[in-house]
PDB file of N, CA and C in Angstrom:
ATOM      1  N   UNK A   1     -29.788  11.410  22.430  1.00  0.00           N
ATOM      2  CA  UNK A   1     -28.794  12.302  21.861  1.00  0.00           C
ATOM      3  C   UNK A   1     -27.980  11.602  20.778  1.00  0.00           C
ATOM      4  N   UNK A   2     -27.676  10.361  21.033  1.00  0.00           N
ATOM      5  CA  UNK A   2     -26.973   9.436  19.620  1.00  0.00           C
ATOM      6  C   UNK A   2     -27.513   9.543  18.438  1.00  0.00           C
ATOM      7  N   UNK A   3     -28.895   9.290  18.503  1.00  0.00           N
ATOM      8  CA  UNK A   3     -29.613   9.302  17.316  1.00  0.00           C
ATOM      9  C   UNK A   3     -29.552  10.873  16.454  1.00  0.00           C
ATOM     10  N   UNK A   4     -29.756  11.632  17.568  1.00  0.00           N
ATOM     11  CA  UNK A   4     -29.486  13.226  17.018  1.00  0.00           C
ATOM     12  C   UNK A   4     -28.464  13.138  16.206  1.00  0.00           C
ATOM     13  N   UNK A   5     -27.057  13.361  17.126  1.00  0.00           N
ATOM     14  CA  UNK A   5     -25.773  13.411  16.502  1.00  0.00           C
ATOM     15  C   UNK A   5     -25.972  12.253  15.295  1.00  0.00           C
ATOM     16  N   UNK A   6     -26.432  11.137  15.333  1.00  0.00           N
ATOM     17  CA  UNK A   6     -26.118  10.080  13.958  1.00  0.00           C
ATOM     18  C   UNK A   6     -27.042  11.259  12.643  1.00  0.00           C
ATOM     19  N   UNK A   7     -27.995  11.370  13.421  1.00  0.00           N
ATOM     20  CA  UNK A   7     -28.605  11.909  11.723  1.00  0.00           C
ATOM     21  C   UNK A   7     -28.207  13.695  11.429  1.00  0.00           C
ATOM     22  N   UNK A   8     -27.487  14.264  12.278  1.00  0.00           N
ATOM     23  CA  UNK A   8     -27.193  15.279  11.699  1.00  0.00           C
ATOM     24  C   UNK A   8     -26.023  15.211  10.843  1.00  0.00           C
ATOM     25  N   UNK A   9     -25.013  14.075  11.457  1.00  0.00           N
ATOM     26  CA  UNK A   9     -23.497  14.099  11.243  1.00  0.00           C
ATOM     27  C   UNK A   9     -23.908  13.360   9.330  1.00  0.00           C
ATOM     28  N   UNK A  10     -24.732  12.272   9.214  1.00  0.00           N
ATOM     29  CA  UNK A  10     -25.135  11.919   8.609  1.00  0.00           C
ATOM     30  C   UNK A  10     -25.851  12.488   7.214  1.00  0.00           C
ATOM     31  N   UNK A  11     -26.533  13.368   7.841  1.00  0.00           N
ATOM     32  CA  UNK A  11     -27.343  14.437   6.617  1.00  0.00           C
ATOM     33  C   UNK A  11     -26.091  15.592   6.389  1.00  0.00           C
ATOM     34  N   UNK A  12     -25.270  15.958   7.083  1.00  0.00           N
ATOM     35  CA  UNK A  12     -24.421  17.195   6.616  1.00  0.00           C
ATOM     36  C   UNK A  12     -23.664  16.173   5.581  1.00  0.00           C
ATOM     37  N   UNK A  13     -23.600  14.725   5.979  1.00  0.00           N
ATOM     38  CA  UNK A  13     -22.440  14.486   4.726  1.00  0.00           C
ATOM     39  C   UNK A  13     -22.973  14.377   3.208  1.00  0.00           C
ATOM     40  N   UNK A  14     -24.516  13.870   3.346  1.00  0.00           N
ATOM     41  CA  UNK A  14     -25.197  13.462   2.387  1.00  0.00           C
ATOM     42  C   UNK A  14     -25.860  15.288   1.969  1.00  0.00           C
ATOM     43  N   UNK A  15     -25.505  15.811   2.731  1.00  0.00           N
ATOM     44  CA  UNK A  15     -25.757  17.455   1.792  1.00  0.00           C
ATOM     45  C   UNK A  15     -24.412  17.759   1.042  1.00  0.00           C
ATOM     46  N   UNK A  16     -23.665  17.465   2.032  1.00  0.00           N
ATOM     47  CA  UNK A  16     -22.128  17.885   1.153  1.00  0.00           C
ATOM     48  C   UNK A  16     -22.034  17.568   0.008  1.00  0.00           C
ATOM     49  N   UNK A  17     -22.321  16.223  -0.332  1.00  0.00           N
ATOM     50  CA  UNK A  17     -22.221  15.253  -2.001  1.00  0.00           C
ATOM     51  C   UNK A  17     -23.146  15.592  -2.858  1.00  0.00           C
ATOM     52  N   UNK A  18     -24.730  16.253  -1.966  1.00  0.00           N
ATOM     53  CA  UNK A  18     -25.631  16.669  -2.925  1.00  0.00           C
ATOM     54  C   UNK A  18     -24.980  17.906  -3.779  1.00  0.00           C
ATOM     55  N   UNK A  19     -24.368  18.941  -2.693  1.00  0.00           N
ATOM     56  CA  UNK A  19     -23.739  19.983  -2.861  1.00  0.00           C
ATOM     57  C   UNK A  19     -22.619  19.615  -4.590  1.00  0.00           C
ATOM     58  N   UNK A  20     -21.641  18.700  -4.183  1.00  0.00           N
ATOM     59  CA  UNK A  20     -20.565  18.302  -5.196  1.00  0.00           C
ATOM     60  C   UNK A  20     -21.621  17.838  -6.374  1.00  0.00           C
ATOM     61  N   UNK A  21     -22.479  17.492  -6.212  1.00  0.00           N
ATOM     62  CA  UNK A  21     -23.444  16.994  -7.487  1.00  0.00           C
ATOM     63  C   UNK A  21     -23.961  18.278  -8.021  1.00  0.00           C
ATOM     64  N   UNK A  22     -25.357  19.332  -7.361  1.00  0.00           N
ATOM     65  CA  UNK A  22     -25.842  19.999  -8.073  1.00  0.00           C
ATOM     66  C   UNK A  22     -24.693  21.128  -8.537  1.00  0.00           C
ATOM     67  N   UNK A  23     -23.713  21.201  -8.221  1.00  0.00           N
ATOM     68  CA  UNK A  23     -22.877  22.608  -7.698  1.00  0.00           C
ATOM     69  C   UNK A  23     -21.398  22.967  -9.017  1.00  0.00           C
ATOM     70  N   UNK A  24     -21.091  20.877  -9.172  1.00  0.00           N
ATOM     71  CA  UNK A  24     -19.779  20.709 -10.252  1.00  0.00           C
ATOM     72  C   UNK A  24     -20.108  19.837 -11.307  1.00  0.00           C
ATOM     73  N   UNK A  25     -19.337  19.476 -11.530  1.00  0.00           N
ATOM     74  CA  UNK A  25     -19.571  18.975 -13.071  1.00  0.00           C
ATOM     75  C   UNK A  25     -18.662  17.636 -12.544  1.00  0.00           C
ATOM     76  N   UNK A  26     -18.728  16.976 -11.719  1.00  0.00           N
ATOM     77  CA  UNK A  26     -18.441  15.886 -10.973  1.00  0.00           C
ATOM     78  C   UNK A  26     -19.313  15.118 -11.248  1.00  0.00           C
ATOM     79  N   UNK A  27     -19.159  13.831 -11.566  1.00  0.00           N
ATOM     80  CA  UNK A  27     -19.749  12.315 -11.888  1.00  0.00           C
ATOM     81  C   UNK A  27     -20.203  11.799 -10.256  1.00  0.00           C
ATOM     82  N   UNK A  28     -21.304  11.475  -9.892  1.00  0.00           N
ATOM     83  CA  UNK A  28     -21.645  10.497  -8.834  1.00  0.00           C
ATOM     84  C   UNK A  28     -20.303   9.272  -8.541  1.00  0.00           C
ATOM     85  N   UNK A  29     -20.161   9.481  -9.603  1.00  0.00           N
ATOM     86  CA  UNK A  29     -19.292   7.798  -8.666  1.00  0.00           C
ATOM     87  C   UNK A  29     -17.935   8.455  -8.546  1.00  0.00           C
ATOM     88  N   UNK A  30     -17.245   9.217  -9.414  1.00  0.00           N
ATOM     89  CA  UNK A  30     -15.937  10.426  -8.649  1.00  0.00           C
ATOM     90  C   UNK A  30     -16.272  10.928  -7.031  1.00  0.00           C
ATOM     91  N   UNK A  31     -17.872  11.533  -6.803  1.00  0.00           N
ATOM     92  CA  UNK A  31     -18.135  12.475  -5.822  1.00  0.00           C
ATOM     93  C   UNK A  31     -17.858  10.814  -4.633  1.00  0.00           C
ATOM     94  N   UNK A  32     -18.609   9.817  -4.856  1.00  0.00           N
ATOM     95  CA  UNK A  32     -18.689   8.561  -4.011  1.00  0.00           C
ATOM     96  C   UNK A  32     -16.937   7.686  -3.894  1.00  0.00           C
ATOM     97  N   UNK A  33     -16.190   8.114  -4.782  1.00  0.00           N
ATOM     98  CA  UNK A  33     -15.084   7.730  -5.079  1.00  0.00           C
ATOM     99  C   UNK A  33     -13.798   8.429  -4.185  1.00  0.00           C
ATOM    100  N   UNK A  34     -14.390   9.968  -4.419  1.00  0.00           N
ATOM    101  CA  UNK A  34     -14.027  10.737  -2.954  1.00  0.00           C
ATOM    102  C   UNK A  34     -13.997  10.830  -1.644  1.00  0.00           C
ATOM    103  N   UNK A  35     -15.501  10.099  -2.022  1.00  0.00           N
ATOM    104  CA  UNK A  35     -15.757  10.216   0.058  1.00  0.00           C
ATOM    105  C   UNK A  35     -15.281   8.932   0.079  1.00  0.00           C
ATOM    106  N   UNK A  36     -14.510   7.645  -0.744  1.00  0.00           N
ATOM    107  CA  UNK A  36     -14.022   6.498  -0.053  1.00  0.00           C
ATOM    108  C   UNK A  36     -12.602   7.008   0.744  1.00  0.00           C
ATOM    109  N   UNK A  37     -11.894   7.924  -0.692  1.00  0.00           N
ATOM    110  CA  UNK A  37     -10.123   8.333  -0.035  1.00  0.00           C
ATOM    111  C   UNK A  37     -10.621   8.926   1.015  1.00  0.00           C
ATOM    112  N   UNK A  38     -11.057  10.330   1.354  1.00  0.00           N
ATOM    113  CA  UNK A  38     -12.013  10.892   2.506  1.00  0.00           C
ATOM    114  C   UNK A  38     -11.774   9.848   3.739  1.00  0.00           C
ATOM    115  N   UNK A  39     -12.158   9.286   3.620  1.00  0.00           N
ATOM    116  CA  UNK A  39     -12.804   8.091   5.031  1.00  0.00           C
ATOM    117  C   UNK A  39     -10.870   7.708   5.141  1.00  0.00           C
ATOM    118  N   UNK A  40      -9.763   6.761   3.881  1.00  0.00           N
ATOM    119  CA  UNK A  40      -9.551   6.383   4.256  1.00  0.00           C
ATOM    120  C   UNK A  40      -8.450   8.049   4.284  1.00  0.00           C
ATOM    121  N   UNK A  41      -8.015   8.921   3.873  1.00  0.00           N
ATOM    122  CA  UNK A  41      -7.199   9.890   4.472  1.00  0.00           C
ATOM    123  C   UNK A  41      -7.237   9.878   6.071  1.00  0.00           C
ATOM    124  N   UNK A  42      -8.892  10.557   6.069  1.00  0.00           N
ATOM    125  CA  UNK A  42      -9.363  11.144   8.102  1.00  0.00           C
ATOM    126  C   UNK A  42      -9.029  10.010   8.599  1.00  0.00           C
ATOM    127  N   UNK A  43      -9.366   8.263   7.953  1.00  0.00           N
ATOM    128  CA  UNK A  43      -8.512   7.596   8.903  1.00  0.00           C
ATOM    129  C   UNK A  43      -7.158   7.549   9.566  1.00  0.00           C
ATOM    130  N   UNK A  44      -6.579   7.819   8.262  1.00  0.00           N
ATOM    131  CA  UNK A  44      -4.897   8.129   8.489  1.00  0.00           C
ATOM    132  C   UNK A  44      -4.486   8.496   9.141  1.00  0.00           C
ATOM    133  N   UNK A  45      -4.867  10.123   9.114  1.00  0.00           N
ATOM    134  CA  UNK A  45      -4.498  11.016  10.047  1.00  0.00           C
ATOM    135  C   UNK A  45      -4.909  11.043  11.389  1.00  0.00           C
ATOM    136  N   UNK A  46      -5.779  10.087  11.394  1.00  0.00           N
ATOM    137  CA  UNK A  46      -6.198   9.920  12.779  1.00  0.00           C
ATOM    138  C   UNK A  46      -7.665  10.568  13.225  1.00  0.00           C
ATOM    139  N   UNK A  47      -8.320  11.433  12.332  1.00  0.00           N
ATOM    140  CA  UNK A  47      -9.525  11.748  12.332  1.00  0.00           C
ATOM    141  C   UNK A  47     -10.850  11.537  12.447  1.00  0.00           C
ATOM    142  N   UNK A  48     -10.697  10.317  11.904  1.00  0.00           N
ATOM    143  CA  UNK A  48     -12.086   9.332  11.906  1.00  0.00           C
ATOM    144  C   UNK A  48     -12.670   8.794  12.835  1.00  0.00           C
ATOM    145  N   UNK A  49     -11.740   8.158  13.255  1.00  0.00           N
ATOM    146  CA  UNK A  49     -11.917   7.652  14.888  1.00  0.00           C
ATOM    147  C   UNK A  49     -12.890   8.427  16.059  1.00  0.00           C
ATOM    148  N   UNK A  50     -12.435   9.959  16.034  1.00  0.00           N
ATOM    149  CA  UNK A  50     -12.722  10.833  16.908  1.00  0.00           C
ATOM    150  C   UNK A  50     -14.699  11.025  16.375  1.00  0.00           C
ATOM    151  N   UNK A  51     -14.705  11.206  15.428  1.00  0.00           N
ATOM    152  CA  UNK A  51     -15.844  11.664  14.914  1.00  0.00           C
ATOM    153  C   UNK A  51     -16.666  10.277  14.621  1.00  0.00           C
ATOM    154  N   UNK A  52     -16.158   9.162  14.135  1.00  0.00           N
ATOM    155  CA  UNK A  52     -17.224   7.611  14.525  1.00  0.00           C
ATOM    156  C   UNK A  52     -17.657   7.725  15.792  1.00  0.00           C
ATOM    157  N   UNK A  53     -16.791   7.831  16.883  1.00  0.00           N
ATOM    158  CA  UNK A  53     -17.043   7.828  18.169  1.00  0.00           C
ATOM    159  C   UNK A  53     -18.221   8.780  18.357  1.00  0.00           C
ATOM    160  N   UNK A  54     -18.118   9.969  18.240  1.00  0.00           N
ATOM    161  CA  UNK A  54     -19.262  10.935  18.403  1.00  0.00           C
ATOM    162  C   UNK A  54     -20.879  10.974  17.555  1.00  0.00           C
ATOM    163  N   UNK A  55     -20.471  10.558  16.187  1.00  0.00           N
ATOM    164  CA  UNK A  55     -21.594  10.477  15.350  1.00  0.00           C
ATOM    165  C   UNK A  55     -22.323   8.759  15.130  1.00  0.00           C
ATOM    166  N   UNK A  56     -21.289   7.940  15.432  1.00  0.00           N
ATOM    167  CA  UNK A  56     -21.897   6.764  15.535  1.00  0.00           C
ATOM    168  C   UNK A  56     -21.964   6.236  14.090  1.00  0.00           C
ATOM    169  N   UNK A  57     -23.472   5.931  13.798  1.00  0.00           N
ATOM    170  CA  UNK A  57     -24.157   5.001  12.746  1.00  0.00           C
ATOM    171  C   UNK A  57     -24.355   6.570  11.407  1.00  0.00           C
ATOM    172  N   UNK A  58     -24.016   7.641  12.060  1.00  0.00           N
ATOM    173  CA  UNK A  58     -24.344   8.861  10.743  1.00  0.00           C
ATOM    174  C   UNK A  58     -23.165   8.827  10.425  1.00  0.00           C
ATOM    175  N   UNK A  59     -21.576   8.316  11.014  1.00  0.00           N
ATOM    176  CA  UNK A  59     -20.248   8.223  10.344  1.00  0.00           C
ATOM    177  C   UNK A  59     -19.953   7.508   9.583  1.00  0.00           C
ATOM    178  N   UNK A  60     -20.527   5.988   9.976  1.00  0.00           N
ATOM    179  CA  UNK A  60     -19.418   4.982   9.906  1.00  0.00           C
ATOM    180  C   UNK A  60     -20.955   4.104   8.259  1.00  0.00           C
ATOM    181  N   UNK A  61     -21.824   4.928   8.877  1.00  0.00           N
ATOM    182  CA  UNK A  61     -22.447   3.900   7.293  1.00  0.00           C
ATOM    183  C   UNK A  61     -22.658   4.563   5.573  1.00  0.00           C
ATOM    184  N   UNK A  62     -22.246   5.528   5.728  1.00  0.00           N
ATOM    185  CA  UNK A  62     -21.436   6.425   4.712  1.00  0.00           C
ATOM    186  C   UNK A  62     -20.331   5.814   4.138  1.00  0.00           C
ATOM    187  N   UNK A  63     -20.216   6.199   2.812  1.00  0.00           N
ATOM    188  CA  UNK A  63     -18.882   6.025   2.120  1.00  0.00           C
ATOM    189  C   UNK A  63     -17.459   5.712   3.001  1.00  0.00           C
ATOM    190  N   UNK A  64     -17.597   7.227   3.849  1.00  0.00           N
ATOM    191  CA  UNK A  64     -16.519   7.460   4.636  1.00  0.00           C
ATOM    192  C   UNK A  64     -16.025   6.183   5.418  1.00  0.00           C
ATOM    193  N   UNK A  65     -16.829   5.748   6.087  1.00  0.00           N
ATOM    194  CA  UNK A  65     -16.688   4.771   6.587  1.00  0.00           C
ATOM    195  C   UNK A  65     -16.189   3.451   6.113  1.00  0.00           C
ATOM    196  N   UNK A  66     -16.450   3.207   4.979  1.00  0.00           N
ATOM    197  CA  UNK A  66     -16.194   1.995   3.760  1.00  0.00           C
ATOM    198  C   UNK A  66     -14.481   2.713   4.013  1.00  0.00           C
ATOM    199  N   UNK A  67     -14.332   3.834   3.355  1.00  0.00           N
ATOM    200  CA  UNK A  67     -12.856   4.236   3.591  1.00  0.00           C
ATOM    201  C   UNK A  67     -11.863   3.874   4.697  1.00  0.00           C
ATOM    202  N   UNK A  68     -12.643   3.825   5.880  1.00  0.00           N
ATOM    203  CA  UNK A  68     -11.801   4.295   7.161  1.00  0.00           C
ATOM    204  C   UNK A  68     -11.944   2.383   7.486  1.00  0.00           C
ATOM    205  N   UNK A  69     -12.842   1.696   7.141  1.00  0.00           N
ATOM    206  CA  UNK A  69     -12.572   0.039   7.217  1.00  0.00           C
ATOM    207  C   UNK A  69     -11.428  -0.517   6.324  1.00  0.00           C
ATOM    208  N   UNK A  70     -11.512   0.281   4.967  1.00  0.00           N
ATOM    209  CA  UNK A  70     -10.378  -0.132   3.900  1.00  0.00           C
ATOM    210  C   UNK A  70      -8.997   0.327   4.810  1.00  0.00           C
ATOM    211  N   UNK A  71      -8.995   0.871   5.092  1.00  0.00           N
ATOM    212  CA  UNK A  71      -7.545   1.690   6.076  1.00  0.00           C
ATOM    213  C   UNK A  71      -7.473   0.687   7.276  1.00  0.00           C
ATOM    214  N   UNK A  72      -8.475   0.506   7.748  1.00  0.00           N
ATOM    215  CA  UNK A  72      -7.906  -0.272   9.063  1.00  0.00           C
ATOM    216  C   UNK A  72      -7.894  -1.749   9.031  1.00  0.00           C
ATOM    217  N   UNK A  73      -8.005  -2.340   7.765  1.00  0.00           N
ATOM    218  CA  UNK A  73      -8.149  -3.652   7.287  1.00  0.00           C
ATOM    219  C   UNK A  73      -6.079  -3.899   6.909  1.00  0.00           C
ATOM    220  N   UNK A  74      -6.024  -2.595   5.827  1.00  0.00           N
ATOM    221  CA  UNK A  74      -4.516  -2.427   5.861  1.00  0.00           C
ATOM    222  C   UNK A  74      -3.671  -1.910   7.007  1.00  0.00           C
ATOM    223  N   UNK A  75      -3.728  -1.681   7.673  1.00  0.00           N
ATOM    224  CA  UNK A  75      -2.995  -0.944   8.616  1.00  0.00           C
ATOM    225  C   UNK A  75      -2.839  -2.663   9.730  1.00  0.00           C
ATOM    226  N   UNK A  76      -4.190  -3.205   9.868  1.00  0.00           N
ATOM    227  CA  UNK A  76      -3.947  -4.692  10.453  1.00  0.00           C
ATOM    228  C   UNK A  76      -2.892  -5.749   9.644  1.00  0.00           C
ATOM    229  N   UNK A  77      -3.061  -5.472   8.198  1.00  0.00           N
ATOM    230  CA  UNK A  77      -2.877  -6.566   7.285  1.00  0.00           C
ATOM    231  C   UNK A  77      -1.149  -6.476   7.484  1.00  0.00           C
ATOM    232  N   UNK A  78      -0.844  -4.993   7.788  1.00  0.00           N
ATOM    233  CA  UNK A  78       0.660  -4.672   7.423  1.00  0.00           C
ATOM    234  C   UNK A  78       1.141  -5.063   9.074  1.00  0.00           C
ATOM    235  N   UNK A  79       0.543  -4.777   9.954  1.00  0.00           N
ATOM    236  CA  UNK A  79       1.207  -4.883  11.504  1.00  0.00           C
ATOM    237  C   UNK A  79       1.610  -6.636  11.315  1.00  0.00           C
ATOM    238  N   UNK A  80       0.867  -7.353  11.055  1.00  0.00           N
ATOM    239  CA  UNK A  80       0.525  -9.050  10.536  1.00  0.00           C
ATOM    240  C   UNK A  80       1.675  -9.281  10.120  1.00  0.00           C
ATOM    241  N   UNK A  81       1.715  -9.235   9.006  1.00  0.00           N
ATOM    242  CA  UNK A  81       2.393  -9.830   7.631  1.00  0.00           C
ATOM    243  C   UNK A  81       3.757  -8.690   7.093  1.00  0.00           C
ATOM    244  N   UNK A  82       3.529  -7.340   7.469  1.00  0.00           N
ATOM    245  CA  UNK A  82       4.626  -6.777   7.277  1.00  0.00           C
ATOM    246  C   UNK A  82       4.372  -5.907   5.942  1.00  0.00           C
ATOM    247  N   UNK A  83       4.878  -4.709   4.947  1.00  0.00           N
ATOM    248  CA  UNK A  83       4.384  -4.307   3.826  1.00  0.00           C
ATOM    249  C   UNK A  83       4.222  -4.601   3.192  1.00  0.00           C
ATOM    250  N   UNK A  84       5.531  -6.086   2.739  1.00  0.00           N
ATOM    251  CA  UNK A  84       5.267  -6.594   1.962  1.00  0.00           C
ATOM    252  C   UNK A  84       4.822  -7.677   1.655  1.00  0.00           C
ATOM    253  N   UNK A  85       3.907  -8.402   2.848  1.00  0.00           N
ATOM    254  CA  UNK A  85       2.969  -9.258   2.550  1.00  0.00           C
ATOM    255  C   UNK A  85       3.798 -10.678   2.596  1.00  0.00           C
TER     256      UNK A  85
END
């Protein structure tokens, strides 16, 4: 069932971007530039988490995921060192 959930959660995201590609007048690296804030927003809010957990390796090796590591790299860096470093 992991593997299921990884490649569906996985292919809906990689349809979504196909979608933003054939669909707008959006640049590949804007549409890839998106799904980084994406990853690190749903991290923010607390979203990501819930859905890595469920989708696994179709969440977290996506863009999104690059996002939601950039977020939790800062979110460590600031508990550490404080905002302002």
């Amino acid at each position: 069932m992991d593997y299921l959930n990884a490649f569906l959660c996985g292919g809906v995201l990689c349809a979504i971007g196909q979608l933003f590609i054939d669909r707008t007048q959006l640049t590949p690296a804007r549409i890839l530039t998106g799904y980084v804030v994406a990853g690190v927003v749903l991290s923010a809010v607390g979203l990501y988490a819930p859905l890595a957990e469920f989708a696994g390796a179709g969440a977290s090796v996506p863009l999104l995921g690059f996002g939601h590591l950039l977020a939790k790299g800062v979110r460590t860096a600031v508990a550490e060192k404080g905002a302002l470093g």
